[in-house]
Protein backbone atom coordinates (compact mmCIF):
# COMPACT_ATOMS: atom_id res chain seq x y z
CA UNK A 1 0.00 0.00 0.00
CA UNK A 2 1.23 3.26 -1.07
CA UNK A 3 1.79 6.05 1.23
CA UNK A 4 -1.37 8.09 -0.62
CA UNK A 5 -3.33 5.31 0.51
CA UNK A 6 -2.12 5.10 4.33
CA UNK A 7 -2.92 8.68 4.49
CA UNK A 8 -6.53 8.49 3.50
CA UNK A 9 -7.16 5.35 5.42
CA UNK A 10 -5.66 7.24 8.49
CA UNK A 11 -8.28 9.94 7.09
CA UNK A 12 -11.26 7.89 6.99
CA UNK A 13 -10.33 6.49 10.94
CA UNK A 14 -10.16 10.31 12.09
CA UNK A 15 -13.69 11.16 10.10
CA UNK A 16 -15.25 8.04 11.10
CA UNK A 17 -13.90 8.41 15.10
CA UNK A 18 -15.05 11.76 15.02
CA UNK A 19 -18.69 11.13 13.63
CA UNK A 20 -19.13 7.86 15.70
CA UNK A 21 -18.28 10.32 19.17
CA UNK A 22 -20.86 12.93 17.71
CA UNK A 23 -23.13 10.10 17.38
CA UNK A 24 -22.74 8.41 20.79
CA UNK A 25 -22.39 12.39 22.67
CA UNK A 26 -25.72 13.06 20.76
CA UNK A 27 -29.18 14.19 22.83
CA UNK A 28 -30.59 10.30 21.42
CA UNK A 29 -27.83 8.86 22.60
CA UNK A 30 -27.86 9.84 26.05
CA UNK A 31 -31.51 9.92 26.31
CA UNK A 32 -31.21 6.07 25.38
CA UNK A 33 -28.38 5.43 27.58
CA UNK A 34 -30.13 7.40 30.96
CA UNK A 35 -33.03 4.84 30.25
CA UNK A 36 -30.89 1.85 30.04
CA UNK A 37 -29.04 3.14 33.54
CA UNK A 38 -33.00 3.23 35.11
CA UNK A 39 -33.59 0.13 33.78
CA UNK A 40 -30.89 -1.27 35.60
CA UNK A 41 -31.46 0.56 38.67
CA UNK A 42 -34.77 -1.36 38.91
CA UNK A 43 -33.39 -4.63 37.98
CA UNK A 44 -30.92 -4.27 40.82
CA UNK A 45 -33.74 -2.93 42.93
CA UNK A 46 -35.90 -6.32 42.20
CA UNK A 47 -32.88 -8.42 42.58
CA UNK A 48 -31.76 -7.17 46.21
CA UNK A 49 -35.42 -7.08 47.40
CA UNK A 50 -35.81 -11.17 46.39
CA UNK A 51 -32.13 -11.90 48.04
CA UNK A 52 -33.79 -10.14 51.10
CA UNK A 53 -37.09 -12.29 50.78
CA UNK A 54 -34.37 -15.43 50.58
CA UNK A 55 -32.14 -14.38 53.67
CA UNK A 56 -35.04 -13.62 55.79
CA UNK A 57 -37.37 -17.30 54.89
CA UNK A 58 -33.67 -19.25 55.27
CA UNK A 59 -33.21 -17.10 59.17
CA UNK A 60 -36.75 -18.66 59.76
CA UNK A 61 -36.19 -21.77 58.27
CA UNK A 62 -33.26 -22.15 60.67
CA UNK A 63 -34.91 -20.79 63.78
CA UNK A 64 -37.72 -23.57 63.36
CA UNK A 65 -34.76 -25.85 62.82
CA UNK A 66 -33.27 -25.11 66.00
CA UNK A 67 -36.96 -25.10 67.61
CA UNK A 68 -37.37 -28.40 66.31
CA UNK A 69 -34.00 -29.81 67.40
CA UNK A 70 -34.34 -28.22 71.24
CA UNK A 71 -37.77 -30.04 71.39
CA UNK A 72 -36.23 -33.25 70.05
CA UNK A 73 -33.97 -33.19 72.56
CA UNK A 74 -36.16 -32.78 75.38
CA UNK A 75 -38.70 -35.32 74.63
CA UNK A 76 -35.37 -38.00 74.26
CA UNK A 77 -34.14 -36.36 77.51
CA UNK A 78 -37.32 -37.42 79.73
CA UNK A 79 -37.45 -40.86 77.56
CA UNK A 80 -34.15 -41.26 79.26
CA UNK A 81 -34.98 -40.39 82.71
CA UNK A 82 -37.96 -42.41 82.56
């Protein structure tokens, strides 16, 4: 490739750089990517209220565990002394 034809590929990079950051700085753009941001706010939102739902059914789940255990034990500890 000929040095001409460096130069205007180097050329096209700068004119096609510049018009793809006008482009992606436009009004649109940002409009679009301030939507996609809320979008993901309220996906995180949804996500961190169901892990909440989870952690607080497993701290019940193992509270009636213990509960159950503690009154295992006590009905095999008057078996015993019986």
């Amino acid at each position: 490739m000929d040095r001409l034809g460096k130069v205007g590929l180097f050329l096209g990079g700068v004119l096609f750089g510049t018009a793809g950051v006008k482009i992606l700085s436009s009004k649109d753009a940002k409009k679009c990517y301030t939507h996609t941001t809320a979008a993901v706010l309220r996906a995180k939102e949804c996500v961190v209220d169901t892990a909440n739902k989870i952690q607080e059914n497993a701290g019940d789940v193992l509270a009636e565990a213990k509960q159950i255990n503690c009154e295992r034990a006590a009905k095999e500890d008057q078996e015993v002394t019986e």
